[in-house]
Protein backbone atom coordinates (compact mmCIF):
# COMPACT_ATOMS: atom_id res chain seq x y z
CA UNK A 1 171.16 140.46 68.64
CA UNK A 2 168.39 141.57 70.84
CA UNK A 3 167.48 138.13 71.88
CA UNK A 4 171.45 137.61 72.71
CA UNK A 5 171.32 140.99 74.80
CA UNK A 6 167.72 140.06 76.22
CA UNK A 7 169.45 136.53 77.56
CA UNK A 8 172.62 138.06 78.94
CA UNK A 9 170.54 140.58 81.19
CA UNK A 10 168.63 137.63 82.09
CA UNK A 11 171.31 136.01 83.42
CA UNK A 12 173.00 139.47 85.02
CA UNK A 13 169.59 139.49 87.32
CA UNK A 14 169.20 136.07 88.24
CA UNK A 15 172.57 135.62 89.09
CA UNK A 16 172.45 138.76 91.45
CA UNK A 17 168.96 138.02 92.67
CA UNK A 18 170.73 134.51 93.65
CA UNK A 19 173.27 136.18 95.29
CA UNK A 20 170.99 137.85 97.48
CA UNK A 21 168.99 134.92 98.52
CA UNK A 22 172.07 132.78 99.52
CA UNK A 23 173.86 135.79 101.23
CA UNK A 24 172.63 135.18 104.62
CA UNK A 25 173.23 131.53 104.04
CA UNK A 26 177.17 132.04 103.22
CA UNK A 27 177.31 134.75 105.58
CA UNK A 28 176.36 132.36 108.48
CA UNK A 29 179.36 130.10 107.76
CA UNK A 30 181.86 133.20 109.07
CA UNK A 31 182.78 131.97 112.94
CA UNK A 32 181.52 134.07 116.02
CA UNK A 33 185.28 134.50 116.96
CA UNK A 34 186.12 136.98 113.69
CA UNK A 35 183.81 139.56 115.87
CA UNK A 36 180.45 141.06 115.20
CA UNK A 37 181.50 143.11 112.48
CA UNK A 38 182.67 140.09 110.55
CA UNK A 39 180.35 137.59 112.14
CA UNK A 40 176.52 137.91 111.35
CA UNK A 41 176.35 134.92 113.62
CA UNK A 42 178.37 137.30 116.57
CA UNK A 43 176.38 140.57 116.02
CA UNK A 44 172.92 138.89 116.06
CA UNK A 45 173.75 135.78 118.05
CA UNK A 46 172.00 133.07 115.59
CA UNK A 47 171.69 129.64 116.29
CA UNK A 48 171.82 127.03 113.74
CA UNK A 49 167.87 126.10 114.25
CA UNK A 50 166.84 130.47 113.90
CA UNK A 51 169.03 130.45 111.52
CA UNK A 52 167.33 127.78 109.75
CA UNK A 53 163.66 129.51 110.10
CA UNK A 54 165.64 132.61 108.89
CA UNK A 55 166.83 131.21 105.40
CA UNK A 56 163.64 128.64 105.07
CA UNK A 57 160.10 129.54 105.67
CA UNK A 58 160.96 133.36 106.61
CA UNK A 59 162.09 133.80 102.94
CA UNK A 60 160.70 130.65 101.46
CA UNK A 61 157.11 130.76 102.05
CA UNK A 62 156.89 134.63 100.76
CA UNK A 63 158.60 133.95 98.29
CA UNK A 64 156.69 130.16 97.14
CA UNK A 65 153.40 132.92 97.47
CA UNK A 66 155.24 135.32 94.94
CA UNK A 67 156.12 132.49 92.47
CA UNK A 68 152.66 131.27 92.00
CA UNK A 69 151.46 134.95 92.40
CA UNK A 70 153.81 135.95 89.03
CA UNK A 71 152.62 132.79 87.39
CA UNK A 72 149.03 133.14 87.55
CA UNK A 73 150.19 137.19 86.48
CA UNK A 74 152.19 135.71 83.52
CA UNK A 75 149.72 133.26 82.78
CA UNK A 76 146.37 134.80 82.87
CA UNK A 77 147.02 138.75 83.21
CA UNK A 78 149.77 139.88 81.32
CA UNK A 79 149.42 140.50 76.93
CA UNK A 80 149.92 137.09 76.15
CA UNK A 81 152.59 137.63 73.86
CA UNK A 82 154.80 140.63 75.16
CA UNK A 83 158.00 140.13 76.60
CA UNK A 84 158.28 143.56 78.09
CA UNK A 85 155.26 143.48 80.27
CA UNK A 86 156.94 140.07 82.07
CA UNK A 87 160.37 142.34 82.27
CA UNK A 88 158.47 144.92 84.04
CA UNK A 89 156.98 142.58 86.05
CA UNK A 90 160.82 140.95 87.38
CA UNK A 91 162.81 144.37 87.20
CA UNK A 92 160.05 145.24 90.12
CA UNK A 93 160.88 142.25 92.06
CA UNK A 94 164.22 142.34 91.80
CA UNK A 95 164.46 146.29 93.51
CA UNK A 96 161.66 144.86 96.05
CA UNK A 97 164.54 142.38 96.69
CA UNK A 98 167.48 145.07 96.66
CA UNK A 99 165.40 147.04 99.18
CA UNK A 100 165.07 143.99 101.82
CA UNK A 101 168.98 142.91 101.12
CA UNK A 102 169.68 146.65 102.23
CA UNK A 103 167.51 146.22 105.25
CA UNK A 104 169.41 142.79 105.76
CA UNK A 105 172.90 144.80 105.73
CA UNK A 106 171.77 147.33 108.38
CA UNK A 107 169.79 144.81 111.01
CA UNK A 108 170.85 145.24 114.57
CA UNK A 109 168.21 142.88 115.86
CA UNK A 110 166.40 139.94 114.75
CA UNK A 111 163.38 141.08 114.04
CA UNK A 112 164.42 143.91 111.73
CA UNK A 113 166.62 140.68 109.87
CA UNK A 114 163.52 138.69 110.15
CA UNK A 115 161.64 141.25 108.35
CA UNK A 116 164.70 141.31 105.63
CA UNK A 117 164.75 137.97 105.03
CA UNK A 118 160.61 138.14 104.25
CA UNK A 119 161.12 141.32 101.82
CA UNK A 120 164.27 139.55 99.94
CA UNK A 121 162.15 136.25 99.48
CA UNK A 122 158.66 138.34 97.95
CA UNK A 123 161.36 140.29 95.73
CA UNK A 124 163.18 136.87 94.36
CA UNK A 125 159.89 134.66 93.72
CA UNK A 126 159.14 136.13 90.27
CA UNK A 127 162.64 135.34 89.07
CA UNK A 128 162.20 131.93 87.52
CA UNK A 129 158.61 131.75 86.86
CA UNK A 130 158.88 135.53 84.63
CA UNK A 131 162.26 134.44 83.20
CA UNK A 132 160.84 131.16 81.70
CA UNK A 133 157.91 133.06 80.74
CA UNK A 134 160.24 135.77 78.70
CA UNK A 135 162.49 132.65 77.35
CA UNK A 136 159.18 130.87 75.78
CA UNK A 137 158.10 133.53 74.18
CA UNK A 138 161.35 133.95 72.21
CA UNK A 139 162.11 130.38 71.16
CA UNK A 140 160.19 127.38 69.54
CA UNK A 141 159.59 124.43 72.11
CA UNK A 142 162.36 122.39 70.27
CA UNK A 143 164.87 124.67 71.17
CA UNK A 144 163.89 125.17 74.78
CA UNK A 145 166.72 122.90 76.08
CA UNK A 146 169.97 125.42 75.68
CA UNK A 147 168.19 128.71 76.50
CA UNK A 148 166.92 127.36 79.50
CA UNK A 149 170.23 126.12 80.32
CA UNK A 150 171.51 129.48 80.36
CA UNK A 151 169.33 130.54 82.14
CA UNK A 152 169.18 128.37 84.84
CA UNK A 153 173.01 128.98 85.08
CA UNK A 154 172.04 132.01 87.65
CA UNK A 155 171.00 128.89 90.14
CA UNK A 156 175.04 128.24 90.57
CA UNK A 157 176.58 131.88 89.45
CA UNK A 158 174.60 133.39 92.11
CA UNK A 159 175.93 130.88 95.11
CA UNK A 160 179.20 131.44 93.98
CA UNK A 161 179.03 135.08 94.34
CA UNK A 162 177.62 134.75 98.00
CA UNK A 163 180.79 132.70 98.27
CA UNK A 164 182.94 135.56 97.56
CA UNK A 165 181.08 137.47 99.56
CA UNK A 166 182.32 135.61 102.79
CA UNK A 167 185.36 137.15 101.36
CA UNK A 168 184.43 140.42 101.42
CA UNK A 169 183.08 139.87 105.10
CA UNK A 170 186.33 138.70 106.69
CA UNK A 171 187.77 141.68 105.27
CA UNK A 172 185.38 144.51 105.45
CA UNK A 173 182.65 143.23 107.27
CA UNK A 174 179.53 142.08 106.19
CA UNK A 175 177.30 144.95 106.34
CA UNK A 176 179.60 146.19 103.46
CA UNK A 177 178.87 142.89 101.61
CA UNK A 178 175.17 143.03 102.06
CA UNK A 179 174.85 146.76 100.64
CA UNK A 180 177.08 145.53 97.44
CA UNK A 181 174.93 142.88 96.21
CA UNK A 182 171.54 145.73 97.10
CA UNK A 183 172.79 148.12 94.59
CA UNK A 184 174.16 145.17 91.84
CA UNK A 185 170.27 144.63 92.59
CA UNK A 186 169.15 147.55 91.59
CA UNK A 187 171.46 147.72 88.42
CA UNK A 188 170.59 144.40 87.02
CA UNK A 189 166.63 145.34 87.48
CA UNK A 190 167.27 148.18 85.13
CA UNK A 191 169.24 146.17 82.91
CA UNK A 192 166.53 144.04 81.80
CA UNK A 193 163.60 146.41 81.97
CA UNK A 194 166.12 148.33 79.12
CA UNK A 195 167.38 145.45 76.87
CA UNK A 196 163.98 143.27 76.76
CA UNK A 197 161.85 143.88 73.87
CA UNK A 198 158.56 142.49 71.85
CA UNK A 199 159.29 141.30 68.52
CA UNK A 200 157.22 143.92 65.66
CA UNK A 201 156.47 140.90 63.63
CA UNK A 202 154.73 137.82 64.41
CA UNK A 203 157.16 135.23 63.59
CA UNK A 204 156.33 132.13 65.94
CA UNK A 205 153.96 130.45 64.99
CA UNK A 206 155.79 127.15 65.03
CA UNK A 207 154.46 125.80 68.67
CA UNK A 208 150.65 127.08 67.62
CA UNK A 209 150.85 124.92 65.09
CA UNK A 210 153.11 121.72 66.94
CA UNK A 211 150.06 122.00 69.16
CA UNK A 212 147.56 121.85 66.99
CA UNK A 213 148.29 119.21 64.99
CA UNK A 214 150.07 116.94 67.68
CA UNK A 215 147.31 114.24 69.20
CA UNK A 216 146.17 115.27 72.20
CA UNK A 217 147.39 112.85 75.30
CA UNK A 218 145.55 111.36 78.05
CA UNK A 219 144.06 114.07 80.06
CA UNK A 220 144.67 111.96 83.62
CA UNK A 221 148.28 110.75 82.60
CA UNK A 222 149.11 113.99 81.76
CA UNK A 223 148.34 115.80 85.01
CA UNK A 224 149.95 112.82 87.38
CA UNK A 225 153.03 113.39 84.87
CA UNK A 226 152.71 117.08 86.16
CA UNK A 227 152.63 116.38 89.73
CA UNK A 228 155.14 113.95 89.42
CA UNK A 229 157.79 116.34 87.81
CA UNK A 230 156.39 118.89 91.02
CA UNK A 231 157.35 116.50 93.56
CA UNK A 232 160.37 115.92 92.20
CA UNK A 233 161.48 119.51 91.97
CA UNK A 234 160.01 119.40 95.61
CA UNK A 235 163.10 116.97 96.38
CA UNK A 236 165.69 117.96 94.37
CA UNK A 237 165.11 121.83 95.72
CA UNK A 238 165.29 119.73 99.46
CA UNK A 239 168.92 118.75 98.41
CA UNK A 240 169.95 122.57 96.85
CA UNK A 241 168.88 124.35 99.52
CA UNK A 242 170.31 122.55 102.00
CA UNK A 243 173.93 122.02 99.77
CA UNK A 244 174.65 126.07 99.99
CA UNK A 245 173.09 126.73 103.26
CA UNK A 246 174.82 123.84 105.50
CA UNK A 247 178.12 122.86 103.34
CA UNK A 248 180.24 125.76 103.69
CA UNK A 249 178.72 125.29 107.64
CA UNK A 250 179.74 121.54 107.90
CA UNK A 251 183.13 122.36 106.17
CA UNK A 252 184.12 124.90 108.79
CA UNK A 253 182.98 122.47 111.45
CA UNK A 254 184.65 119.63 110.39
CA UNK A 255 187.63 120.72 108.56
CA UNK A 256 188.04 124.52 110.94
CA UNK A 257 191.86 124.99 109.97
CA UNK A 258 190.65 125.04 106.13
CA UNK A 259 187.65 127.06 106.34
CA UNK A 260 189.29 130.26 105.08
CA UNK A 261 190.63 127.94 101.74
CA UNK A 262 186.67 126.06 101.13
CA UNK A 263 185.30 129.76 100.30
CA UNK A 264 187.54 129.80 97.28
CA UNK A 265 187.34 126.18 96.65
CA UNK A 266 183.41 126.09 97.32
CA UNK A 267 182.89 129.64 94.77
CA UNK A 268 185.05 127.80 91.88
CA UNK A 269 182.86 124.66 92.25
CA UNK A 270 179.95 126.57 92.03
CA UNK A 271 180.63 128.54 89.14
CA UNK A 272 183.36 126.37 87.10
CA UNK A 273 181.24 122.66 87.58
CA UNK A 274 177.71 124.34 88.58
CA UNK A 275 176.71 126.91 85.97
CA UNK A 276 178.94 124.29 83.25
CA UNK A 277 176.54 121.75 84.17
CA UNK A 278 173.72 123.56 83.80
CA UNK A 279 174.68 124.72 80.67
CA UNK A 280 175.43 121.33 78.75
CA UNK A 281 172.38 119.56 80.63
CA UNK A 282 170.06 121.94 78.86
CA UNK A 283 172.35 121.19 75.25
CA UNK A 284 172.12 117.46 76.33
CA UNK A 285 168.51 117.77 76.93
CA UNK A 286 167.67 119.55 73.89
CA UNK A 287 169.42 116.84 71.60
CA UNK A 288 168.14 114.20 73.13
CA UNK A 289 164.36 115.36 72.73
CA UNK A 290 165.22 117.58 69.07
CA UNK A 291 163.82 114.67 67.03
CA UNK A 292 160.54 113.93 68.88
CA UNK A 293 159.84 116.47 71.24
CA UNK A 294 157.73 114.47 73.90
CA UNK A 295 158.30 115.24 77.46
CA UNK A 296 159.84 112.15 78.58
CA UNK A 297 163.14 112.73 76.36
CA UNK A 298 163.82 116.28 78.10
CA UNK A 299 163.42 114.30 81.71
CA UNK A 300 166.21 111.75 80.42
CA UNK A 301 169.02 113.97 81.30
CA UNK A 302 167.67 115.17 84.72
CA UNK A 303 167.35 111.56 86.05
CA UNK A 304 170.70 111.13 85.44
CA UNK A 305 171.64 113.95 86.75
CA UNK A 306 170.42 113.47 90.03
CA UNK A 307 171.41 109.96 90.42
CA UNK A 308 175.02 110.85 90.29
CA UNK A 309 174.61 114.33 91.73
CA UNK A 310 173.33 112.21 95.02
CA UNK A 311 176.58 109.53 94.59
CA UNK A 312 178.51 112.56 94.70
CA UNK A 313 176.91 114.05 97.60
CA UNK A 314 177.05 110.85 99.72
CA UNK A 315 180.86 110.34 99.09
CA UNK A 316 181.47 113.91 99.68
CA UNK A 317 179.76 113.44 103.29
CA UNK A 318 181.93 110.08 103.90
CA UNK A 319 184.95 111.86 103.05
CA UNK A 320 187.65 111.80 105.77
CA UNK A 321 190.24 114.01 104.30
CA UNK A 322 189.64 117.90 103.20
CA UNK A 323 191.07 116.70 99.23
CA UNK A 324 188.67 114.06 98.99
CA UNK A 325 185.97 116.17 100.24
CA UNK A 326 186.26 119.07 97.70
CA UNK A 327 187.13 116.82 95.29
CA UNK A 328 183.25 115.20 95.62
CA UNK A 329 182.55 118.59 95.94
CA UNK A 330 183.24 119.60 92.65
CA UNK A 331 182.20 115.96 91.14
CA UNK A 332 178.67 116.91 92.69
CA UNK A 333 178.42 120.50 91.00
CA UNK A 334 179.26 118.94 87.69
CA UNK A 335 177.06 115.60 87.73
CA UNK A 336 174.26 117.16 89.82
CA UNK A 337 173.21 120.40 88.67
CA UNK A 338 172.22 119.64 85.14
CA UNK A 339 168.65 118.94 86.17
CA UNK A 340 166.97 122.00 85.78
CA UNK A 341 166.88 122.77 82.20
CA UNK A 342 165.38 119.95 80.75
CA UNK A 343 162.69 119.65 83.85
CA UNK A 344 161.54 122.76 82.75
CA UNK A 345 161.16 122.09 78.80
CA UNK A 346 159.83 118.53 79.63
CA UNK A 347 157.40 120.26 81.92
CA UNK A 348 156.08 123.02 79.64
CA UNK A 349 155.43 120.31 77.01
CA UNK A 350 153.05 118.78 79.40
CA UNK A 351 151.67 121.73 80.21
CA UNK A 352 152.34 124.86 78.18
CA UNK A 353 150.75 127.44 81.33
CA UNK A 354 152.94 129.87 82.94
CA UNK A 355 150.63 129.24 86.14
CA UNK A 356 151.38 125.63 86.12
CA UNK A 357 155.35 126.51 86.37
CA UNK A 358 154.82 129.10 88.68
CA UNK A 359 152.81 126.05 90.80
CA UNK A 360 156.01 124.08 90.49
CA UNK A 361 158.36 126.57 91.94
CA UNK A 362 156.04 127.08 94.78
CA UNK A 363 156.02 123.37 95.76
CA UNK A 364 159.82 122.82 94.99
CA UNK A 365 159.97 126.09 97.46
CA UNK A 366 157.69 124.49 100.08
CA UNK A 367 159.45 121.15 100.42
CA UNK A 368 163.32 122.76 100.31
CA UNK A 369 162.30 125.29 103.17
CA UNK A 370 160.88 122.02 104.91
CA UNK A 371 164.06 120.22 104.45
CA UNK A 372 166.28 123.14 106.16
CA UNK A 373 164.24 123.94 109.44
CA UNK A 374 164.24 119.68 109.85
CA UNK A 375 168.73 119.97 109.14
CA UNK A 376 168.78 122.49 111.71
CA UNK A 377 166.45 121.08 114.34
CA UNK A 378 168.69 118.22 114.08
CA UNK A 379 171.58 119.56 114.03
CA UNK A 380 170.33 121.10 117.29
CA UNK A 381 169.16 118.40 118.77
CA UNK A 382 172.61 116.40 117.88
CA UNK A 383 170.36 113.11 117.41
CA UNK A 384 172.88 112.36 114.89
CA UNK A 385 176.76 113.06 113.94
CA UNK A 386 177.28 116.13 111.42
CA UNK A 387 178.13 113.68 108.86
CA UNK A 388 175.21 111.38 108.85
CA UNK A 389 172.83 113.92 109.25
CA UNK A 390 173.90 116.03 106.14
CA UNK A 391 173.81 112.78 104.33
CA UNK A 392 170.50 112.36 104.79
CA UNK A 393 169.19 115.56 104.63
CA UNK A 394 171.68 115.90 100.79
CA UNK A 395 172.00 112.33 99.70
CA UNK A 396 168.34 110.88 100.19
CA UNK A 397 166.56 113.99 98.54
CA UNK A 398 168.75 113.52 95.30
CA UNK A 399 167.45 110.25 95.40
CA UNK A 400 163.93 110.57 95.90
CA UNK A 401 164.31 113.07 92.70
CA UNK A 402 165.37 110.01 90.61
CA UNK A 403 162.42 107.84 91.34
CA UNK A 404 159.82 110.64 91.21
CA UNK A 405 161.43 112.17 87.58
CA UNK A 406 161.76 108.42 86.06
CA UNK A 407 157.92 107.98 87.09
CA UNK A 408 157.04 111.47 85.32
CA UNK A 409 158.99 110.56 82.29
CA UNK A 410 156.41 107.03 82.02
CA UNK A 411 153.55 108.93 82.67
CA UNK A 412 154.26 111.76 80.15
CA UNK A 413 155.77 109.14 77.73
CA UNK A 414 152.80 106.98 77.02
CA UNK A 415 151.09 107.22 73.56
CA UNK A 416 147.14 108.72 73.83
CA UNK A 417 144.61 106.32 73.56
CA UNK A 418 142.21 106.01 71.11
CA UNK A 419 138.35 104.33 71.55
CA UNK A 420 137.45 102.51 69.02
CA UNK A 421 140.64 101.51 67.21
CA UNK A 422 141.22 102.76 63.90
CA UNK A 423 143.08 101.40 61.31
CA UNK A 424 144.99 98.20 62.79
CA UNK A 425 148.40 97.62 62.20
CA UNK A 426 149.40 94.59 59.80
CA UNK A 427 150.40 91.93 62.21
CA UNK A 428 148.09 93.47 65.36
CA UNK A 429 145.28 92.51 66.62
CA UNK A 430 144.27 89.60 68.95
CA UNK A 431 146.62 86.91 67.59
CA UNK A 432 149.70 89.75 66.33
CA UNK A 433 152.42 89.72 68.67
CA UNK A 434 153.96 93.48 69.24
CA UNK A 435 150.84 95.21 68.73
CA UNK A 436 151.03 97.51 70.95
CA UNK A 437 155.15 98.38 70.01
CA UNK A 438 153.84 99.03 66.42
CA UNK A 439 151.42 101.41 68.00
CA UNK A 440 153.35 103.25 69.89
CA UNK A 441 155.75 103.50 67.52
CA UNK A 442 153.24 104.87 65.00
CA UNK A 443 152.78 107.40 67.42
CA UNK A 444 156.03 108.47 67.67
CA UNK A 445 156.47 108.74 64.07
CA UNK A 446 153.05 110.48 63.74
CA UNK A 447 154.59 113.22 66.39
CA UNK A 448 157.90 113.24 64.31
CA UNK A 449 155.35 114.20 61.12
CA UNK A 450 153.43 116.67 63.06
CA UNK A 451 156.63 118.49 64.00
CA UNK A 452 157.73 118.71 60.44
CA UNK A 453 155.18 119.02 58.60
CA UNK A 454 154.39 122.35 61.40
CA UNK A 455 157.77 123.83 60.45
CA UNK A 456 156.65 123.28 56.23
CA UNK A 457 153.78 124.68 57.10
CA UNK A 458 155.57 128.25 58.20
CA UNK A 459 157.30 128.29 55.46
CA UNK A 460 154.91 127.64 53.17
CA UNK A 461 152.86 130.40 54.67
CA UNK A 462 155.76 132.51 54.36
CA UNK A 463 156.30 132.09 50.52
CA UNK A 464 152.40 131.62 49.93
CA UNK A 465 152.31 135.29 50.93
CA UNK A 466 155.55 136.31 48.76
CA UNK A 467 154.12 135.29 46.49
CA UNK A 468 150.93 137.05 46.41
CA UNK A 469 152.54 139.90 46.63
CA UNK A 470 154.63 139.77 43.90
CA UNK A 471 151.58 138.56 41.67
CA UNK A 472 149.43 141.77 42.84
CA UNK A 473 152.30 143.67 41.97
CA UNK A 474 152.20 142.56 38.26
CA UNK A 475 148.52 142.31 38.23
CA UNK A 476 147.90 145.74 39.20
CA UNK A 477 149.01 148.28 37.03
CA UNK A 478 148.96 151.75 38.27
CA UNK A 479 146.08 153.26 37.43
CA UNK A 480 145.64 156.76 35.42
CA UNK A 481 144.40 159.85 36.81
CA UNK A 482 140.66 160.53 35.09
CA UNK A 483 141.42 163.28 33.37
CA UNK A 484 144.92 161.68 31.94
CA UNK A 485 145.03 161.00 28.04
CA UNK A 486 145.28 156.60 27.98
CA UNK A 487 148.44 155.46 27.51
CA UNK A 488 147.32 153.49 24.59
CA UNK A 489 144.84 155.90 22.62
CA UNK A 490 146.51 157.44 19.75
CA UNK A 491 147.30 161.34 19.56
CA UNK A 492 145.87 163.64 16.95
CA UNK A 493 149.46 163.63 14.99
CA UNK A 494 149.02 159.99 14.68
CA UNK A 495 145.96 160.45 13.07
């Protein structure tokens, strides 16, 4: 029950903390001719290319710093077990972040915004990197898939609630929407500092002993599998950030008479396909790699994710009609957006250091901040239609994500490699033809063993030391006070 309540305020804060770094994206998308008190664009007078430094590298690169900051923390600082240190650590963050959203809501220049947007992005970079963190250190490794799937839920429930924020801002204004989402901020912070708790007794010691009993792999394959999965989240963050921060704009510029209706549309998307996906890619993920555990089974799902989240992006961009738009729209939500999960498992098998995933949000960071301030530079410039340039800056980064995530999964796939030989297969050798299958498969059956014979090994712990104390119960009779009569010596009356 306490891990069930730990993972649902989880999800409260990075959902909200989400919100709050897509606001001023969403809120972008309202048209100059609502008015200034509807129009952030109106009050402050934002271009497309400021507003493109605004959401990328004025948020992005404090918060990329933050994310490997937290890491290292995590990693390195922090009791390495205790859960409640790393929800200190995020319900901090998140009311750093509630403080610059409020400053956000009450800007009447840009440099007061600019200075918001900085203080929102060092408040939201220890989300992900202290979540994982707090996830780990309440399940095994084999049963990373679905948690983290939850989890990484917040990536789409958070957009959608921007979404419905544009909402708000037609109607109230969006000063009114920006002070909203500060104080769910500051709720949601104390939510998780109050639910999260260490465990009293030490009952996970399955991945100490996975990892000590699984062969070690090749040191040099190991870390290019590592900065291939990096990369990749480099590209396939160049695609999200550029989905919620330019679609809702490119909807309202080429479809204007429906913009009013794609704010629904875009929110249910979002939260119905998104957070779905996201969900049953980290199930998917977890099934897939439940019998051997190696990182290249969790990257299975995210490759294919990707691949079909990009199809659906490019036909959403070559779309003519509104329908067949939305319709991609919500095909790309549900193929595309069940990446996450299993990157994360897969790359916490390579590596099992909170600094190293703290190192991958700050590159996937660095690279989707680069991809926005090149979208609105060229949607400045006009070098290219609206349509073609989104499907470049969308479709080619999904992509990329494919190539670079199938290259991690070979790299992090292949068996270690051992000097001398060993014992030789029957049928190996010079002259044997499949050597090297039988070996890997070998392998692969020796990881299945190690795996099992880790979880008989907890339980045989566990009833080792029922047992003993049972057996000292029985063998250790209590013993009689000194100047007691024994039980057994006979009274005078016997005599």
């Amino acid at each position: 029950m306490g891990v069930r309540r730990m993972m649902g305020a989880l999800v409260v804060a990075g959902s909200v903390s989400q919100a709050s770094q897509y606001l001023l994206s969403f809120l972008f998308s309202v048209a100059p001719e609502n008015g200034s008190k509807h129009s952030i664009r109106a009050a402050l007078d934002l271009t497309p290319y400021l507003f493109s430094i605004l959401v990328g590298y004025a948020s992005g690169a404090p918060r990329a710093l933050t994310q490997l900051i937290a890491g290292q923390i995590a990693g390195e600082i922090l009791p390495p077990r205790s859960r409640r240190a790393r929800a200190l650590l995020l319900g901090g963050a998140l009311a750093t972040q509630a403080l610059g959203t409020s400053l956000l809501g009450s800007s009447t220049s840009r440099s007061r915004l600019l200075c918001a947007q900085i203080i929102v992005g060092l408040g939201s970079g220890p989300l992900y990197p202290c979540g994982y963190s707090i996830i780990s250190r309440a399940f095994d490794k084999r049963h990373l898939g679905t948690p983290n799937g939850l989890f990484s839920q917040t990536t789409y429930i958070g957009p959608a609630i921007s979404s419905l924020c544009v909402l708000l801002a037609r109607a109230r204004g969006w000063r009114l929407a920006c002070k909203v989402v500060a104080m769910a901020l500051v709720s949601a912070a104390a939510l998780v500092v109050a639910v999260t708790r260490d465990d009293d007794d030490d009952d996970h010691h399955l991945d100490a002993l996975v990892a000590k009993k699984r062969k070690a792999r090749d040191a040099s394959k190991t870390s290019a599998a590592v900065l291939l999965v990096a990369l990749a989240g480099g590209a396939r963050y160049a695609a999200g950030y550029a989905v919620p921060s330019y679609v809702p704009y490119y909807f309202d510029e080429i479809f204007p008479s429906r913009a009013a209706l794609f704010s629904t549309c875009n929110a249910a998307a979002i939260f119905a396909c998104g957070s779905t996906s996201a969900l049953l890619g980290g199930a998917a993920a977890q099934a897939v790699a439940r019998r051997r555990c190696r990182p290249r089974d969790y990257l299975l799902v995210p490759v294919a994710s990707c691949f079909f989240g990009g199809l659906f992006a490019a036909l959403m961009f070559l779309a003519r009609s509104f329908a067949s738009a939305v319709v991609a729209l919500f095909a790309m939500q549900l193929a595309g957006e069940a990446w996450l999960a299993g990157t994360v498992a897969g790359l916490r098998l390579c590596v099992d250091s909170d600094a190293a995933l703290g190192a991958f949000y700050t590159v996937a960071t660095f690279f989707g901040c680069l991809n926005l301030v090149l979208l609105g530079a060229a949607v400045d410039s006009s070098l290219l239609s609206l349509r073609g340039t989104m499907l470049l800056a969308v479709a080619l980064p999904y992509l990329l994500a494919v190539c670079l995530l199938s290259a991690a999964a070979a790299f992090s796939g292949s068996p270690p490699t051992e000097e001398g030989g060993g014992e030789q297969p029957p049928g190996g050798g010079s002259g044997g033809g499949g050597g090297d299958d039988v070996l890997d498969d070998d392998d692969d059956d020796d990881d299945d063993d190690d795996v099992q014979g880790a979880e008989e090994g907890v339980k045989d712990q566990k009833k080792q030391h029922h047992k003993k104390k049972k057996k000292k119960k029985k063998e250790d009779p209590p013993t009689p006070p000194s100047d007691a009569t024994p039980l057994l010596a006979p009274t005078n009356e016997a005599r």
